[in-house]
C-alpha atoms as a PDB file:
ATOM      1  CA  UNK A   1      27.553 -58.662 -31.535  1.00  0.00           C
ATOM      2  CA  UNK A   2      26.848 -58.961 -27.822  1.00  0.00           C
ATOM      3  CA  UNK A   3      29.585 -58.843 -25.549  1.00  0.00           C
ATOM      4  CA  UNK A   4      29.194 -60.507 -22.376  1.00  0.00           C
ATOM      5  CA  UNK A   5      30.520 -59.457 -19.177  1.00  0.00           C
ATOM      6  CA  UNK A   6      30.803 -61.945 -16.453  1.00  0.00           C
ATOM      7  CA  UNK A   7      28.372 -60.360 -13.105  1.00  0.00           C
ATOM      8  CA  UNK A   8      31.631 -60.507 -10.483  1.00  0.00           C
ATOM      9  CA  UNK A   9      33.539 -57.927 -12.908  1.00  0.00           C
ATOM     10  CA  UNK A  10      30.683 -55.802 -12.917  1.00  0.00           C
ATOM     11  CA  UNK A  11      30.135 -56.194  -9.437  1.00  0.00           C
ATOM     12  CA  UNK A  12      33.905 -55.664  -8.682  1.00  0.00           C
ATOM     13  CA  UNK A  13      33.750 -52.381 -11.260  1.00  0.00           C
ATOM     14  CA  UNK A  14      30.894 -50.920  -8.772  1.00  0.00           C
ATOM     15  CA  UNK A  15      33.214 -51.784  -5.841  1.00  0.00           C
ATOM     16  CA  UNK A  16      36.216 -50.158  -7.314  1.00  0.00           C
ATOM     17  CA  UNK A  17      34.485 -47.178  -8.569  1.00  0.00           C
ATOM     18  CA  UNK A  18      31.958 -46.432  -5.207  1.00  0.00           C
ATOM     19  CA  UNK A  19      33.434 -48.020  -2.761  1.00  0.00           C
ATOM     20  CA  UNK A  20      34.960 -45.007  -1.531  1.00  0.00           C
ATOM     21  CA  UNK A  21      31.969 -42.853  -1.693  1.00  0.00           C
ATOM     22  CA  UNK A  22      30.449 -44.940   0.606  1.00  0.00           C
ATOM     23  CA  UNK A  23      32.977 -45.141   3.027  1.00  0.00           C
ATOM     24  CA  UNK A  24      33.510 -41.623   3.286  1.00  0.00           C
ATOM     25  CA  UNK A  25      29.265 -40.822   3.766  1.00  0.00           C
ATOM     26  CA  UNK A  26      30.332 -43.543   7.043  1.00  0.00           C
ATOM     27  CA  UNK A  27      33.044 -41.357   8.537  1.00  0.00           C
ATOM     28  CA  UNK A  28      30.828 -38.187   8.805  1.00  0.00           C
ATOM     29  CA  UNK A  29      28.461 -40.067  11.212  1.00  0.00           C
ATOM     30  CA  UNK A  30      31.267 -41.222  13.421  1.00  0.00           C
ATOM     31  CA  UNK A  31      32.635 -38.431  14.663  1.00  0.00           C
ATOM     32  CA  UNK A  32      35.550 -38.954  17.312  1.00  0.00           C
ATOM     33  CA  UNK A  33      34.925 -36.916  19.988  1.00  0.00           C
ATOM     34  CA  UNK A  34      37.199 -36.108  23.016  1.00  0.00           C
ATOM     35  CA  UNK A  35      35.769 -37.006  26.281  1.00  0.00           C
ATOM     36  CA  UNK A  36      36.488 -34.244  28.233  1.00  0.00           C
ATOM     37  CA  UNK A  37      34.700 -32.269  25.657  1.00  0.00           C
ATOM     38  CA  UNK A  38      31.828 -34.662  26.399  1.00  0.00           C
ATOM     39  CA  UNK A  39      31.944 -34.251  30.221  1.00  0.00           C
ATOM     40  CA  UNK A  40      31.838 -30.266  29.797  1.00  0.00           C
ATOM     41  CA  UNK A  41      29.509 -30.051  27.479  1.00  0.00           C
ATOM     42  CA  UNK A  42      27.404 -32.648  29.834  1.00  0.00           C
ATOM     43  CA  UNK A  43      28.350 -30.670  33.066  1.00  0.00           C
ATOM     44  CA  UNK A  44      27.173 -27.043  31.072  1.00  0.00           C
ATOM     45  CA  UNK A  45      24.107 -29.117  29.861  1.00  0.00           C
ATOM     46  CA  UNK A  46      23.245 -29.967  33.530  1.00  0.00           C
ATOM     47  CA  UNK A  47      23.955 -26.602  34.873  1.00  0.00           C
ATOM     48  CA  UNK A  48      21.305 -24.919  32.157  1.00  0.00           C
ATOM     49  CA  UNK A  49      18.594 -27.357  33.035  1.00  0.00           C
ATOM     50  CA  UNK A  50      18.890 -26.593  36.698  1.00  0.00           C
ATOM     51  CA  UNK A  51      18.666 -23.162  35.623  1.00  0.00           C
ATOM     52  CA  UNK A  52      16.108 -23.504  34.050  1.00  0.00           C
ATOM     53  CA  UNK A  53      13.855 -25.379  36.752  1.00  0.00           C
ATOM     54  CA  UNK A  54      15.086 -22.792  39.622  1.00  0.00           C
ATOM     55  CA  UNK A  55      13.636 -20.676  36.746  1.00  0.00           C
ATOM     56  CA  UNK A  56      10.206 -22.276  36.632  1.00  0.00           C
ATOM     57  CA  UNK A  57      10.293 -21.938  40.713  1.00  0.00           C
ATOM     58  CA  UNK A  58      10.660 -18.205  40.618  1.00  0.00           C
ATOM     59  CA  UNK A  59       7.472 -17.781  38.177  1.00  0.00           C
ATOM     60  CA  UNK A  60       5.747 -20.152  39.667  1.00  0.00           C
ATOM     61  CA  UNK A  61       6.310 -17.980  42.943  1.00  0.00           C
ATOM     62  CA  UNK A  62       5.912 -14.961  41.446  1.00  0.00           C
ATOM     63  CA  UNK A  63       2.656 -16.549  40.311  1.00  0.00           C
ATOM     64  CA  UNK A  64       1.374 -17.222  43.924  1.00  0.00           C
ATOM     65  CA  UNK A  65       2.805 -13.435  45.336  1.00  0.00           C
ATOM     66  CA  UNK A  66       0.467 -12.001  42.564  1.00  0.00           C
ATOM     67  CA  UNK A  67      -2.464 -14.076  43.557  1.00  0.00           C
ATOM     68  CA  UNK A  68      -2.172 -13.536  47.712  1.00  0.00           C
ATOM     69  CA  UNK A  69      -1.851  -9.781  47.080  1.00  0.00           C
ATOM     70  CA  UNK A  70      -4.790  -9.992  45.115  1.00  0.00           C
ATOM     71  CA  UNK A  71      -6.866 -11.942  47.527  1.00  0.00           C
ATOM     72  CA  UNK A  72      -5.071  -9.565  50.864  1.00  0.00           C
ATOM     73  CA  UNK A  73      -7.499  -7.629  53.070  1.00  0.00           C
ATOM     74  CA  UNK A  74      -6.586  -3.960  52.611  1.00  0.00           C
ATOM     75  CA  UNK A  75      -6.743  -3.661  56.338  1.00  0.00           C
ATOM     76  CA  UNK A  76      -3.825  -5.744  56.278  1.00  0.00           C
ATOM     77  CA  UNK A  77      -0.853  -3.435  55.101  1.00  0.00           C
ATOM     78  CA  UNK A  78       1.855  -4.941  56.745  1.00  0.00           C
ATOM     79  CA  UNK A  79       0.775  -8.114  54.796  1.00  0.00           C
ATOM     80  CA  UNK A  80       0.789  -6.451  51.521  1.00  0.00           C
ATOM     81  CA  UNK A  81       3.732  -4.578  51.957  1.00  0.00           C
ATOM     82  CA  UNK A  82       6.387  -7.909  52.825  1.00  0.00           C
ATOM     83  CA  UNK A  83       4.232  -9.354  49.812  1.00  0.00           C
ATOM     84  CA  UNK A  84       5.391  -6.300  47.586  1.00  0.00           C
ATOM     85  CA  UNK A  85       8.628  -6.800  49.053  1.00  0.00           C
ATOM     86  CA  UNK A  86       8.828 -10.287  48.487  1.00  0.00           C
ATOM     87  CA  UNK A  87       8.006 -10.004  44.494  1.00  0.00           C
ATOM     88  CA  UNK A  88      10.836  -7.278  44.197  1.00  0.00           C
ATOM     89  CA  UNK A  89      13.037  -9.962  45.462  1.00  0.00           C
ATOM     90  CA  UNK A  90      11.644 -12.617  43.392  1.00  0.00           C
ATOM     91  CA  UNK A  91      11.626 -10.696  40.157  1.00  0.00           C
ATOM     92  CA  UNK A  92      15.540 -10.049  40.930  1.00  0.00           C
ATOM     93  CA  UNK A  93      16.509 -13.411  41.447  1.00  0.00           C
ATOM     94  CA  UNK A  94      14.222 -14.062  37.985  1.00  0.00           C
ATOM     95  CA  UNK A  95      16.240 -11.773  36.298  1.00  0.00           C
ATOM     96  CA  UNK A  96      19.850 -13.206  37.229  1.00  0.00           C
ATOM     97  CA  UNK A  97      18.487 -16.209  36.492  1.00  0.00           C
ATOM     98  CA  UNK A  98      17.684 -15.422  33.267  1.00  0.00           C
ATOM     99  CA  UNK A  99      21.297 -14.026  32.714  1.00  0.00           C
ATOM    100  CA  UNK A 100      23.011 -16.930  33.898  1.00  0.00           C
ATOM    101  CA  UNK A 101      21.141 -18.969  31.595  1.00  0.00           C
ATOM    102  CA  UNK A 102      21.799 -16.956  28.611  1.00  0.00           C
ATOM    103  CA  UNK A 103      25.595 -17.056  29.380  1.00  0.00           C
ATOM    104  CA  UNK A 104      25.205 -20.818  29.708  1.00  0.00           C
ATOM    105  CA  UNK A 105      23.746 -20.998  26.631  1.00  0.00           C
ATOM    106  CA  UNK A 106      26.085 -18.600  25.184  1.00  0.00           C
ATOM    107  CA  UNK A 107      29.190 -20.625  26.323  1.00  0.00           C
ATOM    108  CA  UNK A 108      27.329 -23.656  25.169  1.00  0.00           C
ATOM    109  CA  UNK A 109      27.573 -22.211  21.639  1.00  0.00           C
ATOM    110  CA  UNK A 110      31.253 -20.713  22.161  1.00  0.00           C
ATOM    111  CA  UNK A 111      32.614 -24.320  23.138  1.00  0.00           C
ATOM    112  CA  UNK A 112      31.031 -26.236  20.046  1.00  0.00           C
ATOM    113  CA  UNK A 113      29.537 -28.785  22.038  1.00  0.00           C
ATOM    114  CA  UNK A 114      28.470 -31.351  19.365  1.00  0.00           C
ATOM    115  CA  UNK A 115      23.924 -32.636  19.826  1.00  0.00           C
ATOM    116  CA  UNK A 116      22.990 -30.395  22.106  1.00  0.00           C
ATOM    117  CA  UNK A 117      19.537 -27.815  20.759  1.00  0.00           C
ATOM    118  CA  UNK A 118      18.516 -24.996  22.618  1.00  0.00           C
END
């Protein structure tokens, strides 16, 4: 004996039964965020990628110092020595850098901001 089951009940059975399921799997990509978590976590976003081009500058510099004291006369030691001078200052302002940015990442991480890969 075959029973037969009208389509719309099983259709309405499938609703009933994962329905919910699939509105659930919905509400985990649309996350509500608040925007002045948005606006900070822009603003630190910024603030690292600035960082990290004044970065690029410095060892880009650094770079050229290391070439012109190659290519220096020896004769020339007043030359060479604000060039030695100059990459002592450079590799400072490299290495702040380079602290700043970690923090920025660090407080990146620390205030959850939601997308954003280092």
């Amino acid at each position: 004996m075959i029973i037969r089951i009208p389509i719309q009940l099983i259709l309405f059975l499938g609703l009933i039964m994962f329905g919910p399921l699939a509105w659930s799997q919905e509400w985990l990509g649309n996350v509500i965020t608040d925007p002045a978590i948005s606006k900070r976590c822009d603003d630190l976003a910024k603030k690292r990628e600035q960082k990290l081009g004044h970065k690029q500058k410095l060892m880009a510099l650094l770079k050229r110092n290391n070439h012109l004291q190659k290519i220096a006369p020896p004769n020339r030691r007043t030359v060479k020595l604000k060039l030695e001078i100059n990459e002592g200052q450079l590799n400072q302002e490299l290495d702040l850098t380079r602290l700043t940015i970690e923090q920025l990442e660090e407080g990146i991480i620390r205030k959850g901001c939601p997308g954003i890969a280092l």
